[in-house]
C-alpha atoms as a PDB file:
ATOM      1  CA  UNK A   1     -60.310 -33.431  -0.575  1.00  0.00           C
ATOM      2  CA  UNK A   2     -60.520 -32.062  -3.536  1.00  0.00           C
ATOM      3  CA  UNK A   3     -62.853 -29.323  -2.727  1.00  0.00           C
ATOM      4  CA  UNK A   4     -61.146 -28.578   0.260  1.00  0.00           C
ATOM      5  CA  UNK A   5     -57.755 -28.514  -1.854  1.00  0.00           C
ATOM      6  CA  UNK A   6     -59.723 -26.085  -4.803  1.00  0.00           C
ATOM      7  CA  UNK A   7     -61.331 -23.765  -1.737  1.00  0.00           C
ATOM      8  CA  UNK A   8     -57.938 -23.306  -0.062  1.00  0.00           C
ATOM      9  CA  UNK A   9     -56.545 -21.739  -3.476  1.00  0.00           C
ATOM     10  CA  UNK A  10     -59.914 -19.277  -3.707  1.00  0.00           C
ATOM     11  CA  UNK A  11     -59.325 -18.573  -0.138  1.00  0.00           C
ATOM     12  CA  UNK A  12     -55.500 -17.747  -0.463  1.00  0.00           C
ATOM     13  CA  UNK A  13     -55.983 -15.726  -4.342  1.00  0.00           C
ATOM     14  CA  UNK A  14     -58.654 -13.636  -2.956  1.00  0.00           C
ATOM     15  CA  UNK A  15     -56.899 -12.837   0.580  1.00  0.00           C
ATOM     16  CA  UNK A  16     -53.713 -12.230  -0.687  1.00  0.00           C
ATOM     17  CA  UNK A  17     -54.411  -8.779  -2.598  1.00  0.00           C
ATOM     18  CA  UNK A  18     -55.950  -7.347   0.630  1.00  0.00           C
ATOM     19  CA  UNK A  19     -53.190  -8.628   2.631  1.00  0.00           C
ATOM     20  CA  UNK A  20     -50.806  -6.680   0.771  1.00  0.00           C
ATOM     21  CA  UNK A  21     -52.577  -3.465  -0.111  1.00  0.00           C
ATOM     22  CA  UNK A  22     -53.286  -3.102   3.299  1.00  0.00           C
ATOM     23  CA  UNK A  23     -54.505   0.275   4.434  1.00  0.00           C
ATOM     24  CA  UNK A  24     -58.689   0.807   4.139  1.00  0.00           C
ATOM     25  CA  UNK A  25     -59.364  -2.080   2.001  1.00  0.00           C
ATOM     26  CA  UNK A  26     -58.069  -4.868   4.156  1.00  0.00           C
ATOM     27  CA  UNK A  27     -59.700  -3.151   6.899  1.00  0.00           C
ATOM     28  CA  UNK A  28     -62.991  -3.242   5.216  1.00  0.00           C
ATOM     29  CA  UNK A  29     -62.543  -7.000   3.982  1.00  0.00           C
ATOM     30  CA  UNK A  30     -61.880  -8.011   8.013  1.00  0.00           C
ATOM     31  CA  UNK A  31     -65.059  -5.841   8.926  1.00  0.00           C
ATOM     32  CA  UNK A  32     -67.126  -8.222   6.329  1.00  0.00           C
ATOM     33  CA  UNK A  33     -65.661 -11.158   7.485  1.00  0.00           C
ATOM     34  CA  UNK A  34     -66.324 -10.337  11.098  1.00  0.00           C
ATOM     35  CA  UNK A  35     -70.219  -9.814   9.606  1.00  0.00           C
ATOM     36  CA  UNK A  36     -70.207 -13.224   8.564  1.00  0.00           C
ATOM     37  CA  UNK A  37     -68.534 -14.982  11.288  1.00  0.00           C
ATOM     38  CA  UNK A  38     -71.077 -12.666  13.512  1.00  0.00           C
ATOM     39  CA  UNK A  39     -73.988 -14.739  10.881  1.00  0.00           C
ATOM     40  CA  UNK A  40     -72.423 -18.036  12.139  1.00  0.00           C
ATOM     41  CA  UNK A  41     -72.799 -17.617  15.983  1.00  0.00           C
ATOM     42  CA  UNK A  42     -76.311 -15.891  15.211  1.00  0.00           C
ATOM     43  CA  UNK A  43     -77.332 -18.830  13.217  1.00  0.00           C
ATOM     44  CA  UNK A  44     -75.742 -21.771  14.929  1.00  0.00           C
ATOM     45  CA  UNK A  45     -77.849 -20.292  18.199  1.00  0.00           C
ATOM     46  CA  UNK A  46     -81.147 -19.872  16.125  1.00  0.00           C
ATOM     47  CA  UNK A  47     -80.789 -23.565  16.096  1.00  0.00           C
ATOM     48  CA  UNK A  48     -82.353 -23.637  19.362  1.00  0.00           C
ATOM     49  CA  UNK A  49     -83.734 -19.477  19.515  1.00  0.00           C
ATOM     50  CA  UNK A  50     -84.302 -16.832  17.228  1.00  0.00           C
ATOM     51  CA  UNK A  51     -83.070 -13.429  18.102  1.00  0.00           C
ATOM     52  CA  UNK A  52     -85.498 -10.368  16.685  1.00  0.00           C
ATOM     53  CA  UNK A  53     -84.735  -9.145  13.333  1.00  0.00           C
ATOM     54  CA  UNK A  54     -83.835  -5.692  14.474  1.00  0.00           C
ATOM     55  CA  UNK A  55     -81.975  -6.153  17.757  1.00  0.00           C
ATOM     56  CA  UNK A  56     -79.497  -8.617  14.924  1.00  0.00           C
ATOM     57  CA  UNK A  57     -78.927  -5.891  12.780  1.00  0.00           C
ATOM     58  CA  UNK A  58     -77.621  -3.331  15.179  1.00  0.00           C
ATOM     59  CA  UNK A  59     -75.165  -6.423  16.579  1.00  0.00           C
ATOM     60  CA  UNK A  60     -74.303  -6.434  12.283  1.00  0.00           C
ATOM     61  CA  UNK A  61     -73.693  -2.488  12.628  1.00  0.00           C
ATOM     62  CA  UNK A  62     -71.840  -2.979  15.976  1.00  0.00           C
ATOM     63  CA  UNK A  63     -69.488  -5.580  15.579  1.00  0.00           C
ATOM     64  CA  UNK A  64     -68.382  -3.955  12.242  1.00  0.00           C
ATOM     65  CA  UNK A  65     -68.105  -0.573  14.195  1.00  0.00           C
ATOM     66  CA  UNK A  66     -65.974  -2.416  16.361  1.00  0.00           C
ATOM     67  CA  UNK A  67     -63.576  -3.797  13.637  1.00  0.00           C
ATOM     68  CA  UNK A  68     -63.147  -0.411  11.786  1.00  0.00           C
ATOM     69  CA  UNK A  69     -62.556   1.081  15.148  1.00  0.00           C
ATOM     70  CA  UNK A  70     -59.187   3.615  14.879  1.00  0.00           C
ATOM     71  CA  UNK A  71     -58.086   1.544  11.494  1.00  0.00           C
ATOM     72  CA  UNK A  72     -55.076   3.153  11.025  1.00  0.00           C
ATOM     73  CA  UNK A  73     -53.578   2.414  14.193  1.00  0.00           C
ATOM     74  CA  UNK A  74     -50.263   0.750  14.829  1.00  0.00           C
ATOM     75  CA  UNK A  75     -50.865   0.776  18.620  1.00  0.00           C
ATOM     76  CA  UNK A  76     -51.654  -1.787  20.958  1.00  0.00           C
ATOM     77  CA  UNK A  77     -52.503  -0.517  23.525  1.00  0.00           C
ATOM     78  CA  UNK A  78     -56.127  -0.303  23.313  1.00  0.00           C
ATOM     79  CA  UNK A  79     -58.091   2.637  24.668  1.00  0.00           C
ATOM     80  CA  UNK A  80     -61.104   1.054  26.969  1.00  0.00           C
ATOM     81  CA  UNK A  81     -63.984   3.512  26.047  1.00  0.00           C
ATOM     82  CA  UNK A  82     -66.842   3.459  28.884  1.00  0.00           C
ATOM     83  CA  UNK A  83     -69.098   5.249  26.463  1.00  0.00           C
ATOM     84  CA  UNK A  84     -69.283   2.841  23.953  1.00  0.00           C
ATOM     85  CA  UNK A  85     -69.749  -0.132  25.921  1.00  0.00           C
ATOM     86  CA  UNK A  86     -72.538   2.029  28.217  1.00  0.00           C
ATOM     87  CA  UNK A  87     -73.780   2.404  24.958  1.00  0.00           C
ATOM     88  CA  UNK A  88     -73.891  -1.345  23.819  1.00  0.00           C
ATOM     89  CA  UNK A  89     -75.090  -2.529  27.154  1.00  0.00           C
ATOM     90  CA  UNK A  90     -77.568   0.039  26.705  1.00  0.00           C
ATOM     91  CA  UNK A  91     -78.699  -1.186  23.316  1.00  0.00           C
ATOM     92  CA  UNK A  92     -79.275  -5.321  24.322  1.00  0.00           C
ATOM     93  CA  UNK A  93     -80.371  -4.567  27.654  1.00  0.00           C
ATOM     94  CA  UNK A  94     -82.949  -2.419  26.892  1.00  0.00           C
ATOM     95  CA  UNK A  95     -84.735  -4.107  24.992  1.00  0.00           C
ATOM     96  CA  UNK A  96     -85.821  -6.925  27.051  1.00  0.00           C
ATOM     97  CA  UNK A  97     -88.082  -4.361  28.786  1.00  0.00           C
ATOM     98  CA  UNK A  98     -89.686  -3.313  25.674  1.00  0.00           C
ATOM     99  CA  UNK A  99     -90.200  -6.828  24.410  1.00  0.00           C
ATOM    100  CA  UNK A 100     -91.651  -8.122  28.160  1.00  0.00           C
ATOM    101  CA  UNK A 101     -91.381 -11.828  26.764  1.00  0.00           C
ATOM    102  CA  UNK A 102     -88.822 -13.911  28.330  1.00  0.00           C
ATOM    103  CA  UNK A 103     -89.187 -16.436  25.557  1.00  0.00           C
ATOM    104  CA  UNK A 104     -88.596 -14.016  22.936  1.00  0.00           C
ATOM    105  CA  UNK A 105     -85.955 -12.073  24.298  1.00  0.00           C
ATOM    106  CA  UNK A 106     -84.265 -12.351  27.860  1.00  0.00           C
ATOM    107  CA  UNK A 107     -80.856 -11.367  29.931  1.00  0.00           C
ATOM    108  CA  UNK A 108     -78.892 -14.827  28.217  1.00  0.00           C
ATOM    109  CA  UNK A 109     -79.803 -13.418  24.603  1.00  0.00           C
ATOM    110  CA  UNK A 110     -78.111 -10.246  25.571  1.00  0.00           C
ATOM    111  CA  UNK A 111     -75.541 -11.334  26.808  1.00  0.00           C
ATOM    112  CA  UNK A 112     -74.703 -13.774  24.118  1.00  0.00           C
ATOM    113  CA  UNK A 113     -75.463 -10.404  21.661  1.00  0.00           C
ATOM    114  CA  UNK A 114     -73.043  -8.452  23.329  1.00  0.00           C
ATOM    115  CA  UNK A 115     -70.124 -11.008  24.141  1.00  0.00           C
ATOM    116  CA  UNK A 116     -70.391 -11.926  20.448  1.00  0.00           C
ATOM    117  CA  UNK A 117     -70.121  -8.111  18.988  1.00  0.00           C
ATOM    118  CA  UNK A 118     -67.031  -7.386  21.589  1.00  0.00           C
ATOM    119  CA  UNK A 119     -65.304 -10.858  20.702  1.00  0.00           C
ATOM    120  CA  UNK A 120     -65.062 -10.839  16.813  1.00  0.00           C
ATOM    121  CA  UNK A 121     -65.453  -6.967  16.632  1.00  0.00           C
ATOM    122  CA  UNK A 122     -61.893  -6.820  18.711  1.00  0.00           C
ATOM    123  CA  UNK A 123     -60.584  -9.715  17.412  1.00  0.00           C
ATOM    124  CA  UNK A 124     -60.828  -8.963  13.811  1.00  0.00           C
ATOM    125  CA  UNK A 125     -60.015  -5.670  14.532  1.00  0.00           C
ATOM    126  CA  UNK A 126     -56.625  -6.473  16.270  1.00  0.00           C
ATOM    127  CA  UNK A 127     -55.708  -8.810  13.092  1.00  0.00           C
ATOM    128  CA  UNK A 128     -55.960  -5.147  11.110  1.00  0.00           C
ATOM    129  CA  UNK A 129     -53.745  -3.361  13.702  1.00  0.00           C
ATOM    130  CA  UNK A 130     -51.547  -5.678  13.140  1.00  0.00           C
ATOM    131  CA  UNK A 131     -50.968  -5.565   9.587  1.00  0.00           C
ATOM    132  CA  UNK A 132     -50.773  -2.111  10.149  1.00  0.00           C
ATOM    133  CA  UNK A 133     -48.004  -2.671  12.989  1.00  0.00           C
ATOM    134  CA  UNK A 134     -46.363  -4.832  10.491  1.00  0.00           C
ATOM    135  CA  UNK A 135     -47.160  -7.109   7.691  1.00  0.00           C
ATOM    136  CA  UNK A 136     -44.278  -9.517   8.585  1.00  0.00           C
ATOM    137  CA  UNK A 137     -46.080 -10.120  11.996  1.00  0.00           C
ATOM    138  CA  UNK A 138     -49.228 -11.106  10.526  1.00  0.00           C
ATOM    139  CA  UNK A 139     -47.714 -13.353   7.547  1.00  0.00           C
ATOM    140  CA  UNK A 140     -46.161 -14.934  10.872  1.00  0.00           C
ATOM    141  CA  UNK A 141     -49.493 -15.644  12.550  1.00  0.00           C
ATOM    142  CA  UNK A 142     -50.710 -17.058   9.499  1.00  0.00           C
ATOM    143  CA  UNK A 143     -48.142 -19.205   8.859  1.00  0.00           C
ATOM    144  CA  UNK A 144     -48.296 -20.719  12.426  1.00  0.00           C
ATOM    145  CA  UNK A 145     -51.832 -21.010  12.223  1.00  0.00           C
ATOM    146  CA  UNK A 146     -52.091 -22.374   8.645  1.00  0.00           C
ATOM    147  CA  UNK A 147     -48.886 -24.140   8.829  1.00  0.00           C
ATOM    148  CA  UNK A 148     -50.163 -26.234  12.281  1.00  0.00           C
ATOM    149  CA  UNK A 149     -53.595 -26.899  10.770  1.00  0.00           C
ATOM    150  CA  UNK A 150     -52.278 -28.054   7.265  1.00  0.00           C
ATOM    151  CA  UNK A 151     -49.769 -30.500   9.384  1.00  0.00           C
ATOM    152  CA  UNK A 152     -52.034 -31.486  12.116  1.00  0.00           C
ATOM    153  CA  UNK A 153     -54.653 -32.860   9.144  1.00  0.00           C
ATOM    154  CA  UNK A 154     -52.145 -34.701   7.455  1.00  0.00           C
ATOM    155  CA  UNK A 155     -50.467 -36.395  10.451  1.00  0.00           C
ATOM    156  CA  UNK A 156     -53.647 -37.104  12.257  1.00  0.00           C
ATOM    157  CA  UNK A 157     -54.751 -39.044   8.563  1.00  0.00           C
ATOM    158  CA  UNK A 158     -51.371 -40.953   8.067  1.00  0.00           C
ATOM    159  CA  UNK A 159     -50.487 -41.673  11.819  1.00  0.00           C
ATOM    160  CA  UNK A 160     -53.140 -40.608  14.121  1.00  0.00           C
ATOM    161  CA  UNK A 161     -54.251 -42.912  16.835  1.00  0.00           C
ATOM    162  CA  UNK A 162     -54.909 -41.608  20.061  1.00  0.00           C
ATOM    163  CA  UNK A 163     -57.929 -39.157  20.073  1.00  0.00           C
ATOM    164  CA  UNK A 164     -57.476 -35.850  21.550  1.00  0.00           C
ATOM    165  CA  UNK A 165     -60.438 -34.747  22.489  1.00  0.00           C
ATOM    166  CA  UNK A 166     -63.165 -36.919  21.280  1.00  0.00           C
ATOM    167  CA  UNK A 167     -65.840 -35.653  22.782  1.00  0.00           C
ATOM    168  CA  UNK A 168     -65.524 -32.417  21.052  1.00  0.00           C
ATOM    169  CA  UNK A 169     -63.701 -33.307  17.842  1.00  0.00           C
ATOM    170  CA  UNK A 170     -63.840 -36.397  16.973  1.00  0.00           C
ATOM    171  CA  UNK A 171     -61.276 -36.736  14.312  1.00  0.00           C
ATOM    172  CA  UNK A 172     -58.178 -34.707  15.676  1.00  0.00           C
ATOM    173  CA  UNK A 173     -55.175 -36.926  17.480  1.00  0.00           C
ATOM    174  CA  UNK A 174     -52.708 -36.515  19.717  1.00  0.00           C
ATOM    175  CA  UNK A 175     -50.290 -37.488  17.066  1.00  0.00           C
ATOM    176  CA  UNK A 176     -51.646 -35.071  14.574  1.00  0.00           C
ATOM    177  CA  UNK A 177     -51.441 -32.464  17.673  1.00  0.00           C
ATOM    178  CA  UNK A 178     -47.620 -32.587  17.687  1.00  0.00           C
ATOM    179  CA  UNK A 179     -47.060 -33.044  13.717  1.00  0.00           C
ATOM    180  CA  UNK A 180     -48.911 -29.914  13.275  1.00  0.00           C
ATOM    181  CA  UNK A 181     -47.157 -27.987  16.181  1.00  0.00           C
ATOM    182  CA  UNK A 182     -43.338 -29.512  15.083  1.00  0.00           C
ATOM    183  CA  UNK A 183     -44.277 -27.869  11.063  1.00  0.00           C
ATOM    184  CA  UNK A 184     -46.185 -25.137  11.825  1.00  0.00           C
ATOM    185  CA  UNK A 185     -43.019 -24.132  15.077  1.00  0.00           C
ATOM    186  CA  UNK A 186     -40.156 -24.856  12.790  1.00  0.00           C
ATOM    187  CA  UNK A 187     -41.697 -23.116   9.470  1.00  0.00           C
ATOM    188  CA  UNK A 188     -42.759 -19.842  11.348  1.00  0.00           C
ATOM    189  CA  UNK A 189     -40.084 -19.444  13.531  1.00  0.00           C
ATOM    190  CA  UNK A 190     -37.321 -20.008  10.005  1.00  0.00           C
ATOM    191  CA  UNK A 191     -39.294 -16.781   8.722  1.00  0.00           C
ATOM    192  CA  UNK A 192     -39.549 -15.248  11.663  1.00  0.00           C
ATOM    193  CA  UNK A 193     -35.710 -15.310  11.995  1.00  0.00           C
ATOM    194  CA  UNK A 194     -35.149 -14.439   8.245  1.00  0.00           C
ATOM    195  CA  UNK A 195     -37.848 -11.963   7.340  1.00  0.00           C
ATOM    196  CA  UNK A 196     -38.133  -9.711  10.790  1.00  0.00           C
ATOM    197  CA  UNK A 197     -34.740 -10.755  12.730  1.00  0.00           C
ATOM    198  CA  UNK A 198     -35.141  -9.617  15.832  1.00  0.00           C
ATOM    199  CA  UNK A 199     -32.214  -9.155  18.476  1.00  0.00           C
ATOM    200  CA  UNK A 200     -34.712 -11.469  20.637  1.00  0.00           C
ATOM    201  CA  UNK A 201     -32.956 -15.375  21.031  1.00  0.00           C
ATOM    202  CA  UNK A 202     -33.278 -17.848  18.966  1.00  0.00           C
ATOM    203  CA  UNK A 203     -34.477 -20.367  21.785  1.00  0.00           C
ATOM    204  CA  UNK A 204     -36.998 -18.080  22.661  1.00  0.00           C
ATOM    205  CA  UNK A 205     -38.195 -17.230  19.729  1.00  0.00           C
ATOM    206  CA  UNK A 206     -38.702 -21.333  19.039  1.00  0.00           C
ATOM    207  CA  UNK A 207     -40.650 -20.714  22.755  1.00  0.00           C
ATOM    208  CA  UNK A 208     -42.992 -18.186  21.551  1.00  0.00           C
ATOM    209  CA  UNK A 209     -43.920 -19.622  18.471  1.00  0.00           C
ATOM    210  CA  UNK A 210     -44.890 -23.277  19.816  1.00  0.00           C
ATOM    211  CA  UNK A 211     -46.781 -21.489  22.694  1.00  0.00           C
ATOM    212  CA  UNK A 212     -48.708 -19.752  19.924  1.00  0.00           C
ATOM    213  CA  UNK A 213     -49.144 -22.833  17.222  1.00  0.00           C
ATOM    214  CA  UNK A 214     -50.612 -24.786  20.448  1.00  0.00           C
ATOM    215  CA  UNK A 215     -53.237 -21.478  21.208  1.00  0.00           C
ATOM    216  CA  UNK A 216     -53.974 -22.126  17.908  1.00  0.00           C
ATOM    217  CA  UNK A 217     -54.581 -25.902  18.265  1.00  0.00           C
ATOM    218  CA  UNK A 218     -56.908 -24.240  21.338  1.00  0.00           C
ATOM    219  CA  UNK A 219     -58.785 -22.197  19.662  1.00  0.00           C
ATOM    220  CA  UNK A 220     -59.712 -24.827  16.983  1.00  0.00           C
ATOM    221  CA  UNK A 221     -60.732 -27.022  19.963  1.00  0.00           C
ATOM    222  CA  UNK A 222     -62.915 -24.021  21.489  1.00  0.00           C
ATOM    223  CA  UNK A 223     -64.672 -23.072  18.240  1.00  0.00           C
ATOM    224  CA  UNK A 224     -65.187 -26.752  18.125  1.00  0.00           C
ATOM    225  CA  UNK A 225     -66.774 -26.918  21.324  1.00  0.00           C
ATOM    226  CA  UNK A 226     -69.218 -24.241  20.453  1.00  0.00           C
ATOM    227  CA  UNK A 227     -70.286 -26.510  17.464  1.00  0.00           C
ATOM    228  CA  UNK A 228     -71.166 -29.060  19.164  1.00  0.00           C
ATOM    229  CA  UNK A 229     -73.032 -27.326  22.108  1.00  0.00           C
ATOM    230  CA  UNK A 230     -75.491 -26.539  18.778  1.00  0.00           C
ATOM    231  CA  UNK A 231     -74.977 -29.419  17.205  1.00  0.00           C
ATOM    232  CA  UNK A 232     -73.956 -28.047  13.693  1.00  0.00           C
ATOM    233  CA  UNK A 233     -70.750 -29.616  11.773  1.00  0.00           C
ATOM    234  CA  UNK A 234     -69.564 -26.521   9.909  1.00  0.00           C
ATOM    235  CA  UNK A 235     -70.751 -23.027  11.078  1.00  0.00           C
ATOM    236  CA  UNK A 236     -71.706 -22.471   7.422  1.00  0.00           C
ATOM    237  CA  UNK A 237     -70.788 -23.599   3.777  1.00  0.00           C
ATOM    238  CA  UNK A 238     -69.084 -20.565   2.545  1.00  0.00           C
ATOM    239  CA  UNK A 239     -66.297 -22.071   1.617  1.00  0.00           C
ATOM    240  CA  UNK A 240     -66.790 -25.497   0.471  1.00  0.00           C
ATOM    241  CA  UNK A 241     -64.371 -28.291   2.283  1.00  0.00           C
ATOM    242  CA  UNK A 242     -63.529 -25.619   5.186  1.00  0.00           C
ATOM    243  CA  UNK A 243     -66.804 -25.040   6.595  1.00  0.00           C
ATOM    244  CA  UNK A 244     -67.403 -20.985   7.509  1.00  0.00           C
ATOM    245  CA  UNK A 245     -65.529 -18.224   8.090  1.00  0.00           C
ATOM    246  CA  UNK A 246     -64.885 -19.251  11.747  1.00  0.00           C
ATOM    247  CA  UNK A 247     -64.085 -22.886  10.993  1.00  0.00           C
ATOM    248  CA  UNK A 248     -61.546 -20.468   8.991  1.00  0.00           C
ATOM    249  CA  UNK A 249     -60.401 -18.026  11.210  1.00  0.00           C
ATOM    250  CA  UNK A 250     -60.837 -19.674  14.426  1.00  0.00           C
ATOM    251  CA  UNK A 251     -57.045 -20.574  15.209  1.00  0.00           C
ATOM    252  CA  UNK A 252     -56.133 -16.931  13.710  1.00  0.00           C
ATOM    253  CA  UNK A 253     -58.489 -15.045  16.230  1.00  0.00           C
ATOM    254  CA  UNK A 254     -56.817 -16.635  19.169  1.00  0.00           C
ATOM    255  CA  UNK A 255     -53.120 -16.589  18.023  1.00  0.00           C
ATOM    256  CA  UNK A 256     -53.769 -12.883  17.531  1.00  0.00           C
ATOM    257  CA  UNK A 257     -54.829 -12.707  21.078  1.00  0.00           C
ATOM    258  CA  UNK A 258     -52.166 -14.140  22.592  1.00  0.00           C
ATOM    259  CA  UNK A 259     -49.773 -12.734  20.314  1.00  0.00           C
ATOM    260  CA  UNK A 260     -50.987  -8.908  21.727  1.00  0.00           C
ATOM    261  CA  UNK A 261     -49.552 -10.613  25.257  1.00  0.00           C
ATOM    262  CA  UNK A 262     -46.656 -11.842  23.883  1.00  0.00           C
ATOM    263  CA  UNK A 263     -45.838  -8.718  21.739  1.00  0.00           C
ATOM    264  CA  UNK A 264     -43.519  -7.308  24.311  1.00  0.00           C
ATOM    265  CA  UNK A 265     -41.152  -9.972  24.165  1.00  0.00           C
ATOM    266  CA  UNK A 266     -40.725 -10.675  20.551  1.00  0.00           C
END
C-alpha cells in the first residue's frame, strides 16, 4: 500500500505540469504514453507470439502519428481520412506476403497490429483534444475516473462481499462497485457544477456523470479481461503498486470515449 500510495504522488507531480501547460508538451507526453501502453498490448501478446522487430516499430511510429494527429484542435468532430487507414492496412497487410510464414506472421497479427495503433492512437489523442477543448472537461474525467477507482478500492477492502466479476477480476465487489460510483458521481458532478456551470440540469448532469463513472468501472473490467486472456497480472511495472500505463489509463480511455457521445448534451 505503501508503494501504491508513494507511486500515486509521482504519478500526480509529474502529470500535473503537463496538464496545465497544455499546448505541444502535453500532447507529446500523451503520444509517449500511448508508446508505452502500445509496449503493453505488444508484450502481453508476445506471451504467446512474437511480432517481427520491424513491422513493431512502424505500429511505435503509427500509433504516435495517430496521437499527434491535428494537436491543436478543439474539434470533435473527427475527419475519417481513407488515405491513412489505406495506408495502415497497407502497411500490416502486406507484409504477410513478404514473410510467407503463417507462424511468423499471419491475418490475426495484423489485425491485432492495426486495431491496437487505431485504439490508443485515437484514444490518447481525443484525451489531448480535450484539454484543448477545455481543461475543466478533462480535470472532470479525471476526477470521475480517479475518484471511482480510489472509492471502489477502499469500499471493496472495508465492505466488499459479493464478487463482481470473478472470473475476470477477482478482487473487485459489487459493494465496492457502488462506493466507487456514489464518490466518484457526487465529487465530479460538485465540480462540474462549480467550476464549468453549465445551463444543462442539475439531475442530468448527476445522469451523465454516473453513466460515465460506471464506463469507467467498464473499462477497468475490459482491460482486465485482456489480462487475463494472457495471463499477466499487471501489463507492466512502470509504476510500482499500479501496474502499467494501461492498468493506469484504462478507465480514462473509455470515459473519454463516451464522453465524445455525450458531449452534446453537457
Amino acid at each position: 500500500m505503501k508503494s501504491r500510495v508513494l507511486s500515486a504522488i509521482i504519478i500526480v507531480a509529474v502529470f500535473i505540469p503537463f496538464l496545465i501547460i497544455g499546448e505541444l508538451p502535453f500532447a507529446v507526453f500523451m503520444s509517449l504514453l500511448s508508446m508505452a501502453g502500445l509496449y503493453e498490448l505488444l508484450k502481453a501478446r508476445e506471451s504467446k507470439k512474437n511480432f517481427p522487430f520491424f513491422l513493431k516499430l512502424v505500429a511505435y511510429i503509427l500509433v504516435a502519428a495517430f496521437c499527434m494527429y491535428d494537436v491543436n484542435s478543439i474539434d470533435f468532430q473527427y475527419q475519417f481520412r481513407y488515405n491513412v487507414m489505406a495506408l495502415l492496412i497497407f502497411l500490416f497487410m502486406s507484409p504477410m506476403v513478404f514473410i510467407n510464414n503463417t507462424k511468423k506472421y499471419n491475418l490475426n497479427d495484423a489485425l491485432f497490429l492495426m486495431g491496437s495503433v487505431l485504439f490508443l492512437g485515437l484514444s490518447f489523442n481525443l484525451i489531448i483534444i480535450t484539454r484543448n477543448y477545455d481543461i475543466n472537461y478533462l480535470i472532470y474525467l479525471l476526477l470521475i475516473t480517479t475518484i471511482t477507482d480510489t472509492f471502489a478500492l477502499l469500499s471493496g477492502m472495508l465492505v466488499g462481499k459479493h464478487k463482481l466479476c470473478p472470473k475476470i477480476s477477482p478482487k473487485k465487489t459489487i459493494e465496492g462497485l457502488i462506493g466507487g460510483v456514489f464518490m466518484g458521481t457526487f465529487v465530479a458532478t460538485a465540480f462540474y457544477v462549480t467550476v464549468i456551470r453549465s445551463s444543462v440540469s442539475l439531475v442530468f448532469i448527476i445522469l451523465i456523470t454516473l453513466l460515465l463513472s460506471l464506463v469507467g468501472q467498464l473499462g477497468d473490467l475490459v482491460f482486465s479481461s485482456i489480462k487475463r486472456y494472457y495471463e499477466v497480472k499487471d501489463f507492466s511495472n512502470l509504476i510500482p503498486g499500479h501496474g502499467g500505463v494501461l492498468d493506469r489509463f484504462d478507465s480514462l480511455i473509455f470515459v473519454t470515449l463516451a464522453f465524445i457521445m455525450l458531449l452534446n448534451w453537457l
